[in-house]
N, C-alpha and C. Protein backbone atom coordinates (compact mmCIF):
# COMPACT_ATOMS: atom_id res chain seq x y z
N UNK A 1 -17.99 -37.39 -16.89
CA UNK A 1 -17.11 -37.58 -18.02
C UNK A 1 -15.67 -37.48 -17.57
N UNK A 2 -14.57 -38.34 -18.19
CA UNK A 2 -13.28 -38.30 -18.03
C UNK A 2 -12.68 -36.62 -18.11
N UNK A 3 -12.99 -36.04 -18.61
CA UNK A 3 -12.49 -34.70 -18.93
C UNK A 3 -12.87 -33.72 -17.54
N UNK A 4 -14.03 -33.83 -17.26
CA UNK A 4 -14.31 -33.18 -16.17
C UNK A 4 -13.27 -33.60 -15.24
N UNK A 5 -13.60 -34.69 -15.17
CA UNK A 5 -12.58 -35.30 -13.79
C UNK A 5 -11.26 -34.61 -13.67
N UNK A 6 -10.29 -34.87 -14.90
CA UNK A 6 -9.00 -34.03 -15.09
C UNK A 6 -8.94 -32.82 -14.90
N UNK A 7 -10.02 -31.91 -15.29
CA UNK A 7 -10.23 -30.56 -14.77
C UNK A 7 -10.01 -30.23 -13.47
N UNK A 8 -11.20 -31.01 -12.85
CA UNK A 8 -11.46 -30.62 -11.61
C UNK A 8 -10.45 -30.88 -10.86
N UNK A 9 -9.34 -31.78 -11.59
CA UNK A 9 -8.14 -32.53 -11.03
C UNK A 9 -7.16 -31.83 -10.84
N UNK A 10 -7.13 -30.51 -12.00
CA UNK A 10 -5.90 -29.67 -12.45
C UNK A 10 -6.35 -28.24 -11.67
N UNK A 11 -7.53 -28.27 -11.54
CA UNK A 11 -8.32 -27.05 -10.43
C UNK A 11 -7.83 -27.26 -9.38
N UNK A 12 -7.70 -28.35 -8.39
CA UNK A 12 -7.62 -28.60 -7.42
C UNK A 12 -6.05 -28.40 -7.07
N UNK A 13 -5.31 -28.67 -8.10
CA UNK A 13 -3.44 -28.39 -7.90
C UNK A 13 -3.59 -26.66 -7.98
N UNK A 14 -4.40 -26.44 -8.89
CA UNK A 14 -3.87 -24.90 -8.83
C UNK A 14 -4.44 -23.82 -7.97
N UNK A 15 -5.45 -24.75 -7.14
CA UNK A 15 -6.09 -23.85 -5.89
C UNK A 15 -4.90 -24.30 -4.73
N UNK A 16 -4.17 -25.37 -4.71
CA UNK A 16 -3.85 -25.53 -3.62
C UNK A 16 -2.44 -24.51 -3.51
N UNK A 17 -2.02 -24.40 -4.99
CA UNK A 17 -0.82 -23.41 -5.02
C UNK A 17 -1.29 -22.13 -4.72
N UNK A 18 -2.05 -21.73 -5.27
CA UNK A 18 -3.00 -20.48 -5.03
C UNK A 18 -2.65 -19.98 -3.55
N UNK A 19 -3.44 -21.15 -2.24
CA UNK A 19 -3.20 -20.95 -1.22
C UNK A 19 -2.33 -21.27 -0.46
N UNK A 20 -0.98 -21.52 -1.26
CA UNK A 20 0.22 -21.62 -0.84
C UNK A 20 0.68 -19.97 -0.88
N UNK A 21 0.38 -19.18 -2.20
CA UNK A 21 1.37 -18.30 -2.82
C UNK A 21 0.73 -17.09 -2.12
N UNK A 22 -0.82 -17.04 -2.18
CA UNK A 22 -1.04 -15.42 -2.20
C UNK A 22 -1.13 -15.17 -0.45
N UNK A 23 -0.88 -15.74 0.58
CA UNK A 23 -0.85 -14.76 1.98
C UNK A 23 0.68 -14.30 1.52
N UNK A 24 1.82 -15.45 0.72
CA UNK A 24 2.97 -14.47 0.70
C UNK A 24 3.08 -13.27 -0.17
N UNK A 25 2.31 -13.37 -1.03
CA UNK A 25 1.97 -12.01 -1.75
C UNK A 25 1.35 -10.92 -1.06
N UNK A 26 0.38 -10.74 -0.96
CA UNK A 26 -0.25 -10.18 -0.36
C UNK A 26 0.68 -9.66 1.23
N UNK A 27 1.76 -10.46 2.31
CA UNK A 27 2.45 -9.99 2.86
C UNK A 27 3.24 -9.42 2.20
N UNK A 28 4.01 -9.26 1.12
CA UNK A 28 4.69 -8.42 0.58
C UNK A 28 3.82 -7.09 0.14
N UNK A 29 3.16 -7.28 -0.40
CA UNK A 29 2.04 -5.66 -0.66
C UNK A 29 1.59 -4.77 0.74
N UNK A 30 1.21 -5.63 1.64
CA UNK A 30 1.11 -4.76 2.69
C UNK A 30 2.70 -4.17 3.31
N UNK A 31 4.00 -4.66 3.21
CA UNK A 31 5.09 -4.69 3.81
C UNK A 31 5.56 -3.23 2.85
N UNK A 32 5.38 -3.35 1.57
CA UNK A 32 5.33 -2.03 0.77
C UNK A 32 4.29 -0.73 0.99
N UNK A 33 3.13 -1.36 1.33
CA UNK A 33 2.59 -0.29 2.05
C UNK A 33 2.63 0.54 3.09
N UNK A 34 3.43 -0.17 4.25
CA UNK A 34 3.52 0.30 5.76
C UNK A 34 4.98 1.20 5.13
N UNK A 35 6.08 0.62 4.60
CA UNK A 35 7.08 0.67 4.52
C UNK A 35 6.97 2.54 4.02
N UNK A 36 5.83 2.30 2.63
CA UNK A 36 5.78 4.30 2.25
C UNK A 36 5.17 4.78 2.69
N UNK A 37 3.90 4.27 4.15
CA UNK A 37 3.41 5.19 5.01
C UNK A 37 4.38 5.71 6.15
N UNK A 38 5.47 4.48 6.13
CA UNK A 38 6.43 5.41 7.50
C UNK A 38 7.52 6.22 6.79
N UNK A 39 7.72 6.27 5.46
CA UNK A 39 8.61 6.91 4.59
C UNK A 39 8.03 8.27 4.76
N UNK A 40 6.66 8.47 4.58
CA UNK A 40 6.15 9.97 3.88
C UNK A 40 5.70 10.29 5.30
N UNK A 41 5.50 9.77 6.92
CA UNK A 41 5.23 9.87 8.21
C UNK A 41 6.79 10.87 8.70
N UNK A 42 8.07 10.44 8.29
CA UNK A 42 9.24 10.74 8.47
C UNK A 42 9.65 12.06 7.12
N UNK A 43 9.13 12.26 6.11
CA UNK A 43 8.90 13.39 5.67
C UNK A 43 8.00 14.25 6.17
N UNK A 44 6.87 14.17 6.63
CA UNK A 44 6.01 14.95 7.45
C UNK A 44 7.44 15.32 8.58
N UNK A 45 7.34 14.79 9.52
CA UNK A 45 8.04 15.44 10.24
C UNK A 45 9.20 16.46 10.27
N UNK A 46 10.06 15.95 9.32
CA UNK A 46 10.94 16.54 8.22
C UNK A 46 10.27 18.18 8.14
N UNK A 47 9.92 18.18 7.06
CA UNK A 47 8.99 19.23 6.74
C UNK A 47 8.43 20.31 7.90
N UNK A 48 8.37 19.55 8.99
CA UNK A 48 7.53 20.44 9.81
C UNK A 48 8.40 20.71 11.16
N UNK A 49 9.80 20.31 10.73
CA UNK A 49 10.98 21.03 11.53
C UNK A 49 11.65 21.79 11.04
N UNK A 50 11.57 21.83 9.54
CA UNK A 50 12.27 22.59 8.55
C UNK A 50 11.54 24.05 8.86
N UNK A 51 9.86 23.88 8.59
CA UNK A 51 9.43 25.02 8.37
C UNK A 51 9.15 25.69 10.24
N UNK A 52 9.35 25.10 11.01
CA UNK A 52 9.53 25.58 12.33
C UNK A 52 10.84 26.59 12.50
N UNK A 53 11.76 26.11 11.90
CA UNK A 53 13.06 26.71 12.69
C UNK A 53 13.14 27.96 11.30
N UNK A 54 12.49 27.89 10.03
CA UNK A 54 12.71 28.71 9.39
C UNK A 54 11.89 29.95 9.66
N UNK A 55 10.28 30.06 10.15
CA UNK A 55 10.07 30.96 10.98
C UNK A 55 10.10 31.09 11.89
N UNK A 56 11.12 30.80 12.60
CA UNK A 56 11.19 31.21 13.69
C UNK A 56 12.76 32.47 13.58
N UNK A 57 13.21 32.72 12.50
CA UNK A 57 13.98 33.17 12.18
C UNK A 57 13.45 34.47 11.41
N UNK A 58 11.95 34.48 10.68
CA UNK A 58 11.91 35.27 9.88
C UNK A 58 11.12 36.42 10.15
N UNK A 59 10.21 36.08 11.38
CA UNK A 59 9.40 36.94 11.84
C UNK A 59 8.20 37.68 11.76
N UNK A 60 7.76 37.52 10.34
CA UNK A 60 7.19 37.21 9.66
C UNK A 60 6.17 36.06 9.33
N UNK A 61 5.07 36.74 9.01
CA UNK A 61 3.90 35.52 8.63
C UNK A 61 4.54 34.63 7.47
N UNK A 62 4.30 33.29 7.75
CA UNK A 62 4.70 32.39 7.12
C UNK A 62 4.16 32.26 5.93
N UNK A 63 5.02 31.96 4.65
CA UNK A 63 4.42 31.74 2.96
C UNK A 63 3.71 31.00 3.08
N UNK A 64 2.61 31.14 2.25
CA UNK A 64 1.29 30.38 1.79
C UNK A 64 1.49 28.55 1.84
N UNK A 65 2.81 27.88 1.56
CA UNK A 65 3.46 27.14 1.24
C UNK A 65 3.60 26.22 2.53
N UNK A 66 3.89 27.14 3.40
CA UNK A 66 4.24 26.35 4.74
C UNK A 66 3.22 25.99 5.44
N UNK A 67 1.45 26.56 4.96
CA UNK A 67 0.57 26.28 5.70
C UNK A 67 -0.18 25.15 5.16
N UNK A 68 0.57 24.94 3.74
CA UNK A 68 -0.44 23.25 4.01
C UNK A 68 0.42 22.52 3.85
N UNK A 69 -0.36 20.97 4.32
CA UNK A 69 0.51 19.74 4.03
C UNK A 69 1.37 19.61 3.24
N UNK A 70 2.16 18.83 3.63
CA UNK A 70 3.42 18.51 2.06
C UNK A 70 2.15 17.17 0.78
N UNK A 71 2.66 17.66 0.31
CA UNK A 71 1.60 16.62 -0.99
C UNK A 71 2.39 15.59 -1.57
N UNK A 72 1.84 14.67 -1.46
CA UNK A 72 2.70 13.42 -1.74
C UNK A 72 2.07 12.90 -3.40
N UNK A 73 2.66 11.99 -4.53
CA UNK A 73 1.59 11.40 -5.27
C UNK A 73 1.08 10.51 -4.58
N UNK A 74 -0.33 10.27 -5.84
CA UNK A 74 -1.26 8.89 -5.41
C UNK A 74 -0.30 7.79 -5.95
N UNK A 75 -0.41 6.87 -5.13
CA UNK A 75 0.27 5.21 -5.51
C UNK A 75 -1.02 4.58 -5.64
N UNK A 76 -0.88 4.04 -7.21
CA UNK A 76 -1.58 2.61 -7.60
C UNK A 76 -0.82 1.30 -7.10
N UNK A 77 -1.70 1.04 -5.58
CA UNK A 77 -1.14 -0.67 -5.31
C UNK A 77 -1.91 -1.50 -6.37
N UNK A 78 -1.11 -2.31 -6.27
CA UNK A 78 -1.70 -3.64 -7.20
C UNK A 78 -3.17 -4.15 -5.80
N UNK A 79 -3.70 -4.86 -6.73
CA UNK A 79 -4.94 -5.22 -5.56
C UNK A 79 -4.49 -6.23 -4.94
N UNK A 80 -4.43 -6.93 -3.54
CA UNK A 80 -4.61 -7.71 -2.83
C UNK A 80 -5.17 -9.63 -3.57
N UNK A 81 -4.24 -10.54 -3.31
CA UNK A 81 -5.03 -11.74 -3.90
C UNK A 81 -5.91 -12.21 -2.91
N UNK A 82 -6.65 -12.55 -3.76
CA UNK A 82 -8.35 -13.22 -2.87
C UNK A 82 -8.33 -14.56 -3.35
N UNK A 83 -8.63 -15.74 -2.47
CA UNK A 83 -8.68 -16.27 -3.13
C UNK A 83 -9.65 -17.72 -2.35
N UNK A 84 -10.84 -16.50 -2.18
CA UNK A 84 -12.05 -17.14 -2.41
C UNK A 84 -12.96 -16.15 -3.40
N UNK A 85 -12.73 -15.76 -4.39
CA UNK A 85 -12.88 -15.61 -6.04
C UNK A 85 -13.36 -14.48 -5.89
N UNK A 86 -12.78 -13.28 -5.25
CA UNK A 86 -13.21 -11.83 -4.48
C UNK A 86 -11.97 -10.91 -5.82
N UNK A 87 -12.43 -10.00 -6.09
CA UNK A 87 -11.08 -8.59 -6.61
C UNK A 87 -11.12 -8.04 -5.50
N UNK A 88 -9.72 -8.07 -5.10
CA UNK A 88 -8.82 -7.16 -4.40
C UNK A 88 -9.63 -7.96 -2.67
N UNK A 89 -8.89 -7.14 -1.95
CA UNK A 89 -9.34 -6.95 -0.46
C UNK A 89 -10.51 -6.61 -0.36
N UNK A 90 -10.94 -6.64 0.72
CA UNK A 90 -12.34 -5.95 1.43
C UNK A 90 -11.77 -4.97 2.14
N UNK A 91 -11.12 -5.01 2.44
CA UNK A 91 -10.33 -3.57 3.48
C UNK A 91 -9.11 -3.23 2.88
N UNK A 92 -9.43 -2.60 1.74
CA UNK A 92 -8.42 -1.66 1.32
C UNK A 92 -8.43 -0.10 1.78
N UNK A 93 -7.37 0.33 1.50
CA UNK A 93 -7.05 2.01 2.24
C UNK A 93 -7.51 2.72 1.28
């Protein structure tokens, strides 16, 4: 039928944009991802020169505080585009 045809016609433009648009998407989501793993990588360190040089001054067993990790929030990424008709990535973090 004529209608199908146009469909499959207007499918075919919007798959091809599809796989124009989403590796650049999807490079931007990962580029935000690396970007706040080396953000909160450079607070770790931070943190763990701060609390070095502060006991090393105090002499004293260190506050409860300094013995665990710094706690970061959870980030909701947006999911990854697929676009062979998948949600999200297969290898997400």
């Amino acid at each position: 039928h004529k209608s199908i045809v146009s469909l499959d016609r207007k499918r075919n433009t919007i798959r091809t944009k599809l796989f124009q648009i989403a590796p650049k998407i999807n490079g931007e989501i990962q580029a935000a991802k690396s970007q706040v793993e080396q953000v909160r990588a450079m607070t770790n360190q931070r943190v763990a020169l701060y609390r070095q040089t502060n006991i090393r001054f105090r002499k004293l067993l260190p506050p409860y505080s300094f013995r665990r990790p710094p706690e970061f929030p959870k980030v909701n990424w947006w999911p990854e585009v697929s676009v062979n008709g998948e949600n999200g990535a297969s290898h997400d973090r």
